[in-house]
PDB file of N, CA and C in Angstrom:
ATOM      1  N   UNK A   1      -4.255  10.056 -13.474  1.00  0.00           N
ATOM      2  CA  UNK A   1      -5.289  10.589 -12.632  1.00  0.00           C
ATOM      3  C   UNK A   1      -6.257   9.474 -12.218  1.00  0.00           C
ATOM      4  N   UNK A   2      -6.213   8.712 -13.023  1.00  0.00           N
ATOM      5  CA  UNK A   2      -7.231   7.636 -12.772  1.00  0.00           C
ATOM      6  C   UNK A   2      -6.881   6.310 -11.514  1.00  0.00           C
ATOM      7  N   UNK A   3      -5.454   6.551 -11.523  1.00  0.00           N
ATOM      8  CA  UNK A   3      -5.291   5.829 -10.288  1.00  0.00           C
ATOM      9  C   UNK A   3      -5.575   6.689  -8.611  1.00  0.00           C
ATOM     10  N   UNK A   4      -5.276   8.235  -8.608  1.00  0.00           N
ATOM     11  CA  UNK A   4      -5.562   8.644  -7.660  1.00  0.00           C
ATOM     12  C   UNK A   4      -7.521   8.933  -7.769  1.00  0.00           C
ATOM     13  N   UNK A   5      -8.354   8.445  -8.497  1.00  0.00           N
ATOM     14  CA  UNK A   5     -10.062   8.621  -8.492  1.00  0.00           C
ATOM     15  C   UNK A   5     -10.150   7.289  -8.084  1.00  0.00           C
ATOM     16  N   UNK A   6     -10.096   6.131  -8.870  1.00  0.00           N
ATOM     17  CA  UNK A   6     -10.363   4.575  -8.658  1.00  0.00           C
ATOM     18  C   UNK A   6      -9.423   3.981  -8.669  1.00  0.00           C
ATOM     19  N   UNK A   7      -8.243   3.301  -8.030  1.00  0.00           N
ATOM     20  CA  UNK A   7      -7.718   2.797  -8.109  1.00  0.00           C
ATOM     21  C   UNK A   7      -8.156   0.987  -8.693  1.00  0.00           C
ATOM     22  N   UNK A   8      -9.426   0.771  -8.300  1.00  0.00           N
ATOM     23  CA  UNK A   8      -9.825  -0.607  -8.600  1.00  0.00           C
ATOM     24  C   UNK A   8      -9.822  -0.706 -10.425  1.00  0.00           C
ATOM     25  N   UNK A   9     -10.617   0.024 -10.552  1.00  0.00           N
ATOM     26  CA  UNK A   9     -10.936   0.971 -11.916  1.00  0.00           C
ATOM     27  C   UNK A   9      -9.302   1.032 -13.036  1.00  0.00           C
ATOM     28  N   UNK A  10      -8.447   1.329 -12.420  1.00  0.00           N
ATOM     29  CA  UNK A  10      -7.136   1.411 -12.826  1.00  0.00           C
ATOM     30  C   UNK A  10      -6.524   0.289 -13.075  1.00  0.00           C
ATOM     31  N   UNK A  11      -6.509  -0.598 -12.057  1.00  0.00           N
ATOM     32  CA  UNK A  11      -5.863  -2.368 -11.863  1.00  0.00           C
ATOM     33  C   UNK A  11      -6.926  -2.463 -13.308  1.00  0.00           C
ATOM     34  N   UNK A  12      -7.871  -2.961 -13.216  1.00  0.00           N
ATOM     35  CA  UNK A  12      -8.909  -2.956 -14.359  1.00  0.00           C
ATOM     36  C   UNK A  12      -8.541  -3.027 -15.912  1.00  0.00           C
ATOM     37  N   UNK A  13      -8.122  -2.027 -15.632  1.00  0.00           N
ATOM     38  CA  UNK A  13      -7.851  -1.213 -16.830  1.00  0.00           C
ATOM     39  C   UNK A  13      -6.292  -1.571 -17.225  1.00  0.00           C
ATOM     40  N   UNK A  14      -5.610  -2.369 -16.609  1.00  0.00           N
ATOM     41  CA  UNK A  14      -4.159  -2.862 -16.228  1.00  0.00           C
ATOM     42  C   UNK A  14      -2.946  -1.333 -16.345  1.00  0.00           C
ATOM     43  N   UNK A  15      -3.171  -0.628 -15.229  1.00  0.00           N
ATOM     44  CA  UNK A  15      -2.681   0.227 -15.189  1.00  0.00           C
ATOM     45  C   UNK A  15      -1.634  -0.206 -14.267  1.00  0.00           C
ATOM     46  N   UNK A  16      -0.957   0.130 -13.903  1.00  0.00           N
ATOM     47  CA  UNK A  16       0.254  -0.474 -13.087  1.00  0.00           C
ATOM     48  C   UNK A  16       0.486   0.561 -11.885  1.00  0.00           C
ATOM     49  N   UNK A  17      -0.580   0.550 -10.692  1.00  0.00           N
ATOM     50  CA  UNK A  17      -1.175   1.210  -9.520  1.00  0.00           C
ATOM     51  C   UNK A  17       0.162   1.443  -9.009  1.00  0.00           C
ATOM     52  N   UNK A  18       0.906   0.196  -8.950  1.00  0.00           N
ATOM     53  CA  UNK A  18       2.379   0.717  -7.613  1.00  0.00           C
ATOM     54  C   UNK A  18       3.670   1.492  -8.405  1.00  0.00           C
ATOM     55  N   UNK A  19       3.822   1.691  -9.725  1.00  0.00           N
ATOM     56  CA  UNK A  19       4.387   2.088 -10.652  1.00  0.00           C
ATOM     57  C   UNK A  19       3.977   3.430 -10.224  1.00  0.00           C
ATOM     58  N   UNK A  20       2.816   3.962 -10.849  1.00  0.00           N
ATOM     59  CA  UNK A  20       2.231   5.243 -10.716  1.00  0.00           C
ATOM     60  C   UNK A  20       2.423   5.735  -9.372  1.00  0.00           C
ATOM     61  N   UNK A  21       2.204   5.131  -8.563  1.00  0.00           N
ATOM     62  CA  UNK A  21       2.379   5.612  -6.883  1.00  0.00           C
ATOM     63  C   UNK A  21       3.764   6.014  -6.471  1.00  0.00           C
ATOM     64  N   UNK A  22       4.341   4.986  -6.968  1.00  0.00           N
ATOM     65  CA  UNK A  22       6.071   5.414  -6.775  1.00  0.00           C
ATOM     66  C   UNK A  22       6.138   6.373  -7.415  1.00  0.00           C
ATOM     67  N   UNK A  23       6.245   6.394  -8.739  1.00  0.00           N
ATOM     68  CA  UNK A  23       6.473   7.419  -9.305  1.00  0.00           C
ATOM     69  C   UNK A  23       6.143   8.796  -8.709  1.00  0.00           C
ATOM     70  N   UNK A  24       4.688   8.909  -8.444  1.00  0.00           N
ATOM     71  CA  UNK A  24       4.053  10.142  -7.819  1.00  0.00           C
ATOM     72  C   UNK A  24       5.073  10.600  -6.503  1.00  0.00           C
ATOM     73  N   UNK A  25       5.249   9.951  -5.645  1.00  0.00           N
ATOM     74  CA  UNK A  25       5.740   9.924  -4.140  1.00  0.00           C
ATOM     75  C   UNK A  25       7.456  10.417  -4.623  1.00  0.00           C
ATOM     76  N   UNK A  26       8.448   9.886  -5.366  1.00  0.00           N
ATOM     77  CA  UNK A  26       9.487  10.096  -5.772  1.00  0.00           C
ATOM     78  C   UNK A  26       9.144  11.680  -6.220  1.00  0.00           C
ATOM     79  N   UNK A  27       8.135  12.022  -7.333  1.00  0.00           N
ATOM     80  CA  UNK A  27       8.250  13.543  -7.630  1.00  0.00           C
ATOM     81  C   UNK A  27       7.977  14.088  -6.608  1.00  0.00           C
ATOM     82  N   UNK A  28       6.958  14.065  -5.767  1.00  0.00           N
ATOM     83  CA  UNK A  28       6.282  14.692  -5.158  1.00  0.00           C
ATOM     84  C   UNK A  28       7.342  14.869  -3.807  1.00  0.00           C
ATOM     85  N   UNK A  29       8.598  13.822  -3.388  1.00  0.00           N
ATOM     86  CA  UNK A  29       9.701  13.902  -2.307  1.00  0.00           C
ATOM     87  C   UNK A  29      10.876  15.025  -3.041  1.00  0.00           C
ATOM     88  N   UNK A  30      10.803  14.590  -4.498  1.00  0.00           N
ATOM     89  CA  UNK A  30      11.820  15.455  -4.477  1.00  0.00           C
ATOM     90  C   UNK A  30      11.730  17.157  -4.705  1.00  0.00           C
ATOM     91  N   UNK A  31      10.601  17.287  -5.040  1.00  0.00           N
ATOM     92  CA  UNK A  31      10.207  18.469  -5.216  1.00  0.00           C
ATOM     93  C   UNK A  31       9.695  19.120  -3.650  1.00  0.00           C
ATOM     94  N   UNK A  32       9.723  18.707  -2.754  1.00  0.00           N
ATOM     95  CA  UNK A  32       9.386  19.236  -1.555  1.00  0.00           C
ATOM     96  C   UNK A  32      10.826  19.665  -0.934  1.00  0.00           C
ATOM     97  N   UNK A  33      12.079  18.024  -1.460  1.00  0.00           N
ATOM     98  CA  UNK A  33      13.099  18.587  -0.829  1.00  0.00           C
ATOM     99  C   UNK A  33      14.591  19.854  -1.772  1.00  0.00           C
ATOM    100  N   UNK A  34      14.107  19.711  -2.925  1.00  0.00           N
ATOM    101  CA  UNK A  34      14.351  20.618  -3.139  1.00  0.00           C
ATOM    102  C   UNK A  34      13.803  22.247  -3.073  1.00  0.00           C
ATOM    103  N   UNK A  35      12.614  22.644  -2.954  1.00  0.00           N
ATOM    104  CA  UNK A  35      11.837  23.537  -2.460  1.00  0.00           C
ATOM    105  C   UNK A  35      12.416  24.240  -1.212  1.00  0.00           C
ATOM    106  N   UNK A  36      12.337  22.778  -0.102  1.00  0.00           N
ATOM    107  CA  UNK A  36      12.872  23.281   1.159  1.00  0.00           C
ATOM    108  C   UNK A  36      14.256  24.114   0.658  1.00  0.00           C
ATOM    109  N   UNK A  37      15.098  23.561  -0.007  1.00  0.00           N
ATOM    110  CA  UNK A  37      16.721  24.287   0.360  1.00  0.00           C
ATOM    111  C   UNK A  37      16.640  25.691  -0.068  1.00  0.00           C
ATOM    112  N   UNK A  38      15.574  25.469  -1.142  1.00  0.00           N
ATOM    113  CA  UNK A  38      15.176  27.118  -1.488  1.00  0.00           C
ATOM    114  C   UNK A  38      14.520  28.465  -0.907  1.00  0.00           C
ATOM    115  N   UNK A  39      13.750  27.920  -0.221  1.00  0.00           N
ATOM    116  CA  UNK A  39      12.548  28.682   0.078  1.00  0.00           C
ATOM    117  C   UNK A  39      11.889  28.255   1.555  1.00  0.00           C
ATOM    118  N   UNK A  40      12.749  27.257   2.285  1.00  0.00           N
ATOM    119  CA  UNK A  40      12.243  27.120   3.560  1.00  0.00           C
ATOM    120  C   UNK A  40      11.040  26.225   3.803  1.00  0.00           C
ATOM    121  N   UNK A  41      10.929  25.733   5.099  1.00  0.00           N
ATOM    122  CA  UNK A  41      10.505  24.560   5.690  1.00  0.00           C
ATOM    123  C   UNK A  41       8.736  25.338   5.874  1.00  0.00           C
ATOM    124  N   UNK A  42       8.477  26.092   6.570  1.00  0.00           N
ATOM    125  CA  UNK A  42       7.126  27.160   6.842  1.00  0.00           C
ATOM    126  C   UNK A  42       6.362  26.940   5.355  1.00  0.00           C
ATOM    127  N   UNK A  43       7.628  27.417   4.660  1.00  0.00           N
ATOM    128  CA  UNK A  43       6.212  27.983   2.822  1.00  0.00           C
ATOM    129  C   UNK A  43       6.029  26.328   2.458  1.00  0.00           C
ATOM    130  N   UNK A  44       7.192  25.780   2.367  1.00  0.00           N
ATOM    131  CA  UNK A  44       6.642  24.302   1.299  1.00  0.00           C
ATOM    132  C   UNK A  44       5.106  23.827   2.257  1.00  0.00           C
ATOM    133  N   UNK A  45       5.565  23.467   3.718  1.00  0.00           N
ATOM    134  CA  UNK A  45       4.425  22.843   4.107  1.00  0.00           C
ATOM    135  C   UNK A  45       3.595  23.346   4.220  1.00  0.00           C
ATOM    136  N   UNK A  46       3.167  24.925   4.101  1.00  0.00           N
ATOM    137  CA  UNK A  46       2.090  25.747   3.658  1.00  0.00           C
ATOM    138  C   UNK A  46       1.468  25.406   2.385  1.00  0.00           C
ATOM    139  N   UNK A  47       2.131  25.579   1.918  1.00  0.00           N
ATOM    140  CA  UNK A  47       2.212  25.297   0.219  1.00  0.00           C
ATOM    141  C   UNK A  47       1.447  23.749   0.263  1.00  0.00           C
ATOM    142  N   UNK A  48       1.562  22.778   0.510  1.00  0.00           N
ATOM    143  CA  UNK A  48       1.427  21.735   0.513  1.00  0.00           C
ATOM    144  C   UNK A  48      -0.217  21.273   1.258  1.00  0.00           C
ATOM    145  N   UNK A  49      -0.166  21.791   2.359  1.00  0.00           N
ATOM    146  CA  UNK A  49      -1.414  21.997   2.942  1.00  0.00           C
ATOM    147  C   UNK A  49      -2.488  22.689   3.228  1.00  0.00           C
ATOM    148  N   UNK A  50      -2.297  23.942   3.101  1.00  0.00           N
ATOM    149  CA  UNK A  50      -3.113  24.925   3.222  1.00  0.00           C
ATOM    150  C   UNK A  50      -4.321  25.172   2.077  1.00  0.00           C
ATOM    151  N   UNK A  51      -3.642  25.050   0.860  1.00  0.00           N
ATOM    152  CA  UNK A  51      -3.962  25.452  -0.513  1.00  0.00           C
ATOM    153  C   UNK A  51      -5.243  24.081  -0.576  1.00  0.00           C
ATOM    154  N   UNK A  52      -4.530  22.886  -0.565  1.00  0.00           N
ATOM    155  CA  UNK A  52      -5.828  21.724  -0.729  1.00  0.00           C
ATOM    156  C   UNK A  52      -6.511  21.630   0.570  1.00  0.00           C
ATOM    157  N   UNK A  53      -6.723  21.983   1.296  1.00  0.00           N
ATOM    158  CA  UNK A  53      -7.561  21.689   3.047  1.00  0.00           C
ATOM    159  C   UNK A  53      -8.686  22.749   2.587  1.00  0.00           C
ATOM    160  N   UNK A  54      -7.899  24.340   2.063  1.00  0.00           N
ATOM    161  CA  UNK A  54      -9.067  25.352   1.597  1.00  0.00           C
ATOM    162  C   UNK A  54     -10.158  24.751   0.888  1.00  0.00           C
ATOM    163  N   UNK A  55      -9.596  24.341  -0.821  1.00  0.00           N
ATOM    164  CA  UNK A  55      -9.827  23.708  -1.871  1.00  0.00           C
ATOM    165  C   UNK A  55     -11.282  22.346  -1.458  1.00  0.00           C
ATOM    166  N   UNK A  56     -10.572  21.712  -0.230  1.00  0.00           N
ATOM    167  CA  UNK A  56     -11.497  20.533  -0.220  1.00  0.00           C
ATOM    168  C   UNK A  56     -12.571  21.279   0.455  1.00  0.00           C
ATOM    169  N   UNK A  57     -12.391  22.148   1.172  1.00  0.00           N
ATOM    170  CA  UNK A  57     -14.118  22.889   2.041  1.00  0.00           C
ATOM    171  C   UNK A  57     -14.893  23.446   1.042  1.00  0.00           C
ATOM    172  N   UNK A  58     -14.372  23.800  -0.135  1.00  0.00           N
ATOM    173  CA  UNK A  58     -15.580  24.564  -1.323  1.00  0.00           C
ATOM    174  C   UNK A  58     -15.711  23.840  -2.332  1.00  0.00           C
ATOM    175  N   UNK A  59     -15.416  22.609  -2.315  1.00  0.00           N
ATOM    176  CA  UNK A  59     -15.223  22.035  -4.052  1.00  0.00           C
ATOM    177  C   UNK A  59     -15.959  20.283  -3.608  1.00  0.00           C
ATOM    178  N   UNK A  60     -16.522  19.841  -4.494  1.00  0.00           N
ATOM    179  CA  UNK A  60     -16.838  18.235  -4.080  1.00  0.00           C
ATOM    180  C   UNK A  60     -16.396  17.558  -5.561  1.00  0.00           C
ATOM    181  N   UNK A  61     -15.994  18.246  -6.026  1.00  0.00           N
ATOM    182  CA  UNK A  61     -15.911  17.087  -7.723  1.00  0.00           C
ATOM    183  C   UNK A  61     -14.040  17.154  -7.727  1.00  0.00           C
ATOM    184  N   UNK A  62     -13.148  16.286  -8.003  1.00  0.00           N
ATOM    185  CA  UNK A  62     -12.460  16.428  -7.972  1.00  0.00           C
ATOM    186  C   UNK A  62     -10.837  17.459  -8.774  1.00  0.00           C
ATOM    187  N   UNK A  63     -11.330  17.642 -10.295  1.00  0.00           N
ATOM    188  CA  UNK A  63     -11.263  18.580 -11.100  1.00  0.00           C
ATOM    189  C   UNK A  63     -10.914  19.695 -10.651  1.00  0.00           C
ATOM    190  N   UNK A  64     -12.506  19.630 -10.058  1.00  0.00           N
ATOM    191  CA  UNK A  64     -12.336  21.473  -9.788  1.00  0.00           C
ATOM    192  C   UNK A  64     -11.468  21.401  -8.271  1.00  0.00           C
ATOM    193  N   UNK A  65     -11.347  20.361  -7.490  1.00  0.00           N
ATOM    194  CA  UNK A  65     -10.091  20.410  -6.444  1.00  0.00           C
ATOM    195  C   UNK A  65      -9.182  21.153  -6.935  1.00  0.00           C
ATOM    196  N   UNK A  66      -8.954  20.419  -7.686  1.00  0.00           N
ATOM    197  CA  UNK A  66      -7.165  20.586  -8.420  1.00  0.00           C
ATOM    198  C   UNK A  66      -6.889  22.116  -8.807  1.00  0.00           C
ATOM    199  N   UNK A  67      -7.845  22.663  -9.839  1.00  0.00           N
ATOM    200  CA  UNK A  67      -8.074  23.733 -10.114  1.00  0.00           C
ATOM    201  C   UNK A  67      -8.257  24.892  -9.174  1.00  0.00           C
ATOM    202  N   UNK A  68      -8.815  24.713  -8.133  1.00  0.00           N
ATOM    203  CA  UNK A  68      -9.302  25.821  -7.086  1.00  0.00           C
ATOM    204  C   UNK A  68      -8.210  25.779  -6.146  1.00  0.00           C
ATOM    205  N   UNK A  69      -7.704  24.710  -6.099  1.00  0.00           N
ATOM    206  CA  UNK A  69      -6.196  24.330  -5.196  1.00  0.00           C
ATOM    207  C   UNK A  69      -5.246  25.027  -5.580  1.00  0.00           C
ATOM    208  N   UNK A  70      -4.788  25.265  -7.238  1.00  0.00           N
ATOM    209  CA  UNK A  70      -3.983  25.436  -7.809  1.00  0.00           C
ATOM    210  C   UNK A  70      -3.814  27.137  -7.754  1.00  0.00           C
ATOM    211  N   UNK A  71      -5.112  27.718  -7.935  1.00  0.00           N
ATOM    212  CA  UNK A  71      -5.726  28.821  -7.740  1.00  0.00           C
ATOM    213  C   UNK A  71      -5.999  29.664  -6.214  1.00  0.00           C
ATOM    214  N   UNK A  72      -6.063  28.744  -5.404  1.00  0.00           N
ATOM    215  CA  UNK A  72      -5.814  29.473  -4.443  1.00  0.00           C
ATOM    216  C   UNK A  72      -3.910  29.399  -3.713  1.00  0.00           C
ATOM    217  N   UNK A  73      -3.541  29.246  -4.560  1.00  0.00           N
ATOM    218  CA  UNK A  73      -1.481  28.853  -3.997  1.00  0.00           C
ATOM    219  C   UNK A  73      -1.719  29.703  -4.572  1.00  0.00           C
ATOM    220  N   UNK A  74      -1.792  30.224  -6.073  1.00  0.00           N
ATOM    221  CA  UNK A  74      -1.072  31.327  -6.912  1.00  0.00           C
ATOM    222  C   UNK A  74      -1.583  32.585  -6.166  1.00  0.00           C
ATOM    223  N   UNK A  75      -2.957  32.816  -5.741  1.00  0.00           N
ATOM    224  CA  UNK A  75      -3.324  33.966  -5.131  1.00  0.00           C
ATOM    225  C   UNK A  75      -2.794  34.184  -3.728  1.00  0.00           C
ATOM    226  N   UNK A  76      -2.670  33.412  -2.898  1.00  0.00           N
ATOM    227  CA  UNK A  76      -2.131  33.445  -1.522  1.00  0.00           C
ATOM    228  C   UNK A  76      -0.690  33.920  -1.853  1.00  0.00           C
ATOM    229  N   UNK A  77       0.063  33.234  -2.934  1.00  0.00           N
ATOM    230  CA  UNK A  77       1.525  33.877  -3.067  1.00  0.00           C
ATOM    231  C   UNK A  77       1.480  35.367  -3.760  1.00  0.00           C
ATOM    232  N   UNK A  78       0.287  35.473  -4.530  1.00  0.00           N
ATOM    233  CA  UNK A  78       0.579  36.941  -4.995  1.00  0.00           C
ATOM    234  C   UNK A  78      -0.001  38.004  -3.894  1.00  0.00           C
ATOM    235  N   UNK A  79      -0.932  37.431  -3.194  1.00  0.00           N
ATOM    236  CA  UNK A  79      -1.225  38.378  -1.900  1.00  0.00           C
ATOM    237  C   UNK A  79      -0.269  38.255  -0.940  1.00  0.00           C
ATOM    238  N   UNK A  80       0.343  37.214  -0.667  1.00  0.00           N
ATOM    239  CA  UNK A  80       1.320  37.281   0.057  1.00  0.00           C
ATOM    240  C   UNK A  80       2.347  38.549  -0.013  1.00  0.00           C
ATOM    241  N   UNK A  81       2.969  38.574  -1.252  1.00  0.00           N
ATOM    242  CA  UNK A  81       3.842  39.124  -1.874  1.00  0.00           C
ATOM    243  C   UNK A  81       3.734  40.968  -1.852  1.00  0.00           C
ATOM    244  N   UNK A  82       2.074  41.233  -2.031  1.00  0.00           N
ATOM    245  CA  UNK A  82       1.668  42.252  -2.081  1.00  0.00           C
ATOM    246  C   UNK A  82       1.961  42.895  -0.929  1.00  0.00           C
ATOM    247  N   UNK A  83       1.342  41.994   0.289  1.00  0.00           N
ATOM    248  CA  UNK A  83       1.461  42.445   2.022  1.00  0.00           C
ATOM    249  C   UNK A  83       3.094  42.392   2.487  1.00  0.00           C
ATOM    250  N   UNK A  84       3.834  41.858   2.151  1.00  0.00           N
ATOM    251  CA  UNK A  84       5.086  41.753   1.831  1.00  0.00           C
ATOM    252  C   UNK A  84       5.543  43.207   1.987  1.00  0.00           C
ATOM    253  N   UNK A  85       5.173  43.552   1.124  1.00  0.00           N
ATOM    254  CA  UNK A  85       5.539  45.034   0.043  1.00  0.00           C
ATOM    255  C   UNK A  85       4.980  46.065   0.654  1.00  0.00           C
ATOM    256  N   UNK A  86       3.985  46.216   1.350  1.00  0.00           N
ATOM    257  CA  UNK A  86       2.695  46.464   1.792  1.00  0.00           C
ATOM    258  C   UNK A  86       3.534  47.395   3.109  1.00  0.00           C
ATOM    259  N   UNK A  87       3.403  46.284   3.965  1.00  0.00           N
ATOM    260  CA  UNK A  87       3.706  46.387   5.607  1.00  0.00           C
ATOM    261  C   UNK A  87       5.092  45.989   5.791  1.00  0.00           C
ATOM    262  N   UNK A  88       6.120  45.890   4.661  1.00  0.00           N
ATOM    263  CA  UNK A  88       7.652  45.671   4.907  1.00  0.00           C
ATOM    264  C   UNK A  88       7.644  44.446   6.031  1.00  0.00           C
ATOM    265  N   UNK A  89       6.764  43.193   5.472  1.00  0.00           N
ATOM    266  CA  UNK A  89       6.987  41.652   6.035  1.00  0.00           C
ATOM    267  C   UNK A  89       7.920  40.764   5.494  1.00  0.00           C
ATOM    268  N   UNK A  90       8.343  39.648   6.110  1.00  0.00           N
ATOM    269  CA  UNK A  90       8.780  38.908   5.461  1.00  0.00           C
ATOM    270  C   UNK A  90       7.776  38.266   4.420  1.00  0.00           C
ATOM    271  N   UNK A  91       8.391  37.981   3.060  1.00  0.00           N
ATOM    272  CA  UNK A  91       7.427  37.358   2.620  1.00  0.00           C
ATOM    273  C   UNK A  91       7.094  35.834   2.568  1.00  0.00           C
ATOM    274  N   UNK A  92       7.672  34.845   3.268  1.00  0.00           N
ATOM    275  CA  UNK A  92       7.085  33.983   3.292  1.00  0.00           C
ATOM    276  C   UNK A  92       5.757  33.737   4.549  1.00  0.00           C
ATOM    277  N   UNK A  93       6.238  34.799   5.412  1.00  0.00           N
ATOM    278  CA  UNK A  93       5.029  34.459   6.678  1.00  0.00           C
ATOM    279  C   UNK A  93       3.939  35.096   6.129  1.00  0.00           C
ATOM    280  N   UNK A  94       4.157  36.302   5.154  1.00  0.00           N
ATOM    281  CA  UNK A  94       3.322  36.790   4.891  1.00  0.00           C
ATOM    282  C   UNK A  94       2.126  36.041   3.667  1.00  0.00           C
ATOM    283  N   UNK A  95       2.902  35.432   2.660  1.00  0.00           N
ATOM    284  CA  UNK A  95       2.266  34.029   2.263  1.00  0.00           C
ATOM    285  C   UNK A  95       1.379  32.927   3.036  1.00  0.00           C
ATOM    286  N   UNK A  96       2.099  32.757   3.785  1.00  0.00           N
ATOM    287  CA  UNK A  96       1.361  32.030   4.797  1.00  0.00           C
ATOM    288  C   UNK A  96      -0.169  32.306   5.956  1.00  0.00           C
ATOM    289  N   UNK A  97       0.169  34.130   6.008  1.00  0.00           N
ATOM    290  CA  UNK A  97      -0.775  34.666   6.855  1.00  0.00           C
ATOM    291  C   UNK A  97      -1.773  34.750   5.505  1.00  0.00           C
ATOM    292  N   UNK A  98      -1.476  34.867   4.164  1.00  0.00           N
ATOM    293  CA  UNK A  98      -2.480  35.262   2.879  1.00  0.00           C
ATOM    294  C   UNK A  98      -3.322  33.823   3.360  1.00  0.00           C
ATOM    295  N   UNK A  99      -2.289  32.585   3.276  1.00  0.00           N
ATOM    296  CA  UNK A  99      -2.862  31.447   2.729  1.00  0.00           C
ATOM    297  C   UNK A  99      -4.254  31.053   4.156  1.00  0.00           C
ATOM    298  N   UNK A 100      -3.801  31.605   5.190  1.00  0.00           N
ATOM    299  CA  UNK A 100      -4.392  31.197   6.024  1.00  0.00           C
ATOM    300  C   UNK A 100      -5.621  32.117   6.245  1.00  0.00           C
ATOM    301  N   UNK A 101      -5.427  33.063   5.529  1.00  0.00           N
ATOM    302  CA  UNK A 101      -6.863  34.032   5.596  1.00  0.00           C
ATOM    303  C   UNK A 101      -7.754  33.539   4.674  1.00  0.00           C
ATOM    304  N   UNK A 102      -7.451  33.125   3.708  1.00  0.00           N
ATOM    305  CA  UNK A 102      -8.410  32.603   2.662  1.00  0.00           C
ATOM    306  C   UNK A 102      -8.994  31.282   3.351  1.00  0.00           C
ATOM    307  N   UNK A 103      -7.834  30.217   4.074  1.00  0.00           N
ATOM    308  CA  UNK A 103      -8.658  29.002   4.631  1.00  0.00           C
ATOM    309  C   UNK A 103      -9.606  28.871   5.550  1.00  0.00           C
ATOM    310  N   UNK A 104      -9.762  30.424   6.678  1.00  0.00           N
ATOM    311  CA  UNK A 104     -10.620  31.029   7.550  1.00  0.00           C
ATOM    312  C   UNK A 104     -11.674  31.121   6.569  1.00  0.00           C
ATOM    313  N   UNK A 105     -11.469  32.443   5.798  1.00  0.00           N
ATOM    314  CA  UNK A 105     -13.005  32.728   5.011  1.00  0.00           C
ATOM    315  C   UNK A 105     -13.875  31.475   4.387  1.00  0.00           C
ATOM    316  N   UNK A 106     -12.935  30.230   3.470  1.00  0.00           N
ATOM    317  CA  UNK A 106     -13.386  28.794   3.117  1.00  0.00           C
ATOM    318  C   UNK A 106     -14.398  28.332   4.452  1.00  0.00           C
ATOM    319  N   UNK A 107     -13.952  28.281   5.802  1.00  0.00           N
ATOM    320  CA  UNK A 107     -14.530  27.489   6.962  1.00  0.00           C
ATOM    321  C   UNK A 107     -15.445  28.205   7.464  1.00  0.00           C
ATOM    322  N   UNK A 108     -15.300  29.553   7.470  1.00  0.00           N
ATOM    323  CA  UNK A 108     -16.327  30.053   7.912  1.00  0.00           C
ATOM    324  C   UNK A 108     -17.646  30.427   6.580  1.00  0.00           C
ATOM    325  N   UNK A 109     -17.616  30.160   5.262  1.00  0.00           N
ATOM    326  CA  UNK A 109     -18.545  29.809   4.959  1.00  0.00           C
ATOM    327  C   UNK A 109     -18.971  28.442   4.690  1.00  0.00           C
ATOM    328  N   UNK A 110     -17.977  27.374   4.822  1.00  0.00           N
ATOM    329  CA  UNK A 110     -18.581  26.343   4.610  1.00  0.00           C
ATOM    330  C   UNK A 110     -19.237  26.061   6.377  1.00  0.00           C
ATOM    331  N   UNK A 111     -19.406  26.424   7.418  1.00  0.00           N
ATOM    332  CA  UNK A 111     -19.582  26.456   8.914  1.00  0.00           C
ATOM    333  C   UNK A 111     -21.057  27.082   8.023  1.00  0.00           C
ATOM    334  N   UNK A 112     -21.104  28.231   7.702  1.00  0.00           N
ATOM    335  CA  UNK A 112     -22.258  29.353   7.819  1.00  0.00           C
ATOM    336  C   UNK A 112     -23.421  28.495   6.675  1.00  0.00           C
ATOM    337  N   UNK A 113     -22.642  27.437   6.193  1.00  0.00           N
ATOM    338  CA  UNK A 113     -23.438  27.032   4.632  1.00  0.00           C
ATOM    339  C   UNK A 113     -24.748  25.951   5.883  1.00  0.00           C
ATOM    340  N   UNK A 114     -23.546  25.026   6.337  1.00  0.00           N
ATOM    341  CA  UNK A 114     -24.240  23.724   7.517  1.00  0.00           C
ATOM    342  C   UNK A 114     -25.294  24.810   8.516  1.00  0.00           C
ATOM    343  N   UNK A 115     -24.953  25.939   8.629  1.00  0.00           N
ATOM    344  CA  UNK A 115     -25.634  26.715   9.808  1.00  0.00           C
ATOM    345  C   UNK A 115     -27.180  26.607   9.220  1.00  0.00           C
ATOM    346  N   UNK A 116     -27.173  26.848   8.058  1.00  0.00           N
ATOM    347  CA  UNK A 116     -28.518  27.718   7.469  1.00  0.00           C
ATOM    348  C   UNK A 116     -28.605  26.401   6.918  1.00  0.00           C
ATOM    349  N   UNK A 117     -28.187  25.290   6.542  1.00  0.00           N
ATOM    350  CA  UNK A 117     -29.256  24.546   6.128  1.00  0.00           C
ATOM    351  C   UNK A 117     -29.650  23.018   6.901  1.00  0.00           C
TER     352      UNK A 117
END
């Protein structure tokens, strides 16, 4: 973690920055391309973006990124899932329409936060 906060901080510390990076980028490729064969091209890059773009409009410490990130995927997929069930949707668009309602409500209070102060 300490190479994705400070990387200078890390060298420092003789952490081995391009080690860790590869490493990260290798999990992080193969788990997208296996995902895709599963579950489609729409949810991963939902999945991938939606969840931290929300995350970064309500959160400034990085921790709680991770956490509120992590937290808003699991809820967007279980609301997803619900509306799914709900209105006889597919459920990955319907994931996606969850994930994207929550990133509206994020902007429009972080919009309404800048308004009022």
């Amino acid at each position: 973690m300490l190479v994705t906060l400070n990387e200078y901080l890390a060298i420092a510390r003789g952490i081995s920055v391009s080690r860790h990076r590869m490493l990260f980028i290798t999990l992080l490729a193969l788990v997208v391309a296996i995902s895709i064969r599963a579950i489609g091209v729409l949810l991963i890059s939902a999945f991938v973006v939606i969840p931290a773009c929300t995350a970064q409009l309500i959160t400034g410490n990085f921790t709680r990124y991770l956490l509120t990130s992590t937290l808003i995927g699991s809820l967007s997929a279980v609301g997803g899932m619900f509306m799914s069930a709900f209105w006889d949707w597919p459920s990955g668009p319907s994931i996606v329409v969850a994930q994207l309602g929550l990133f509206l409500i994020a902007a429009s209070m972080t919009l309404a936060r800048r308004v009022i102060a």
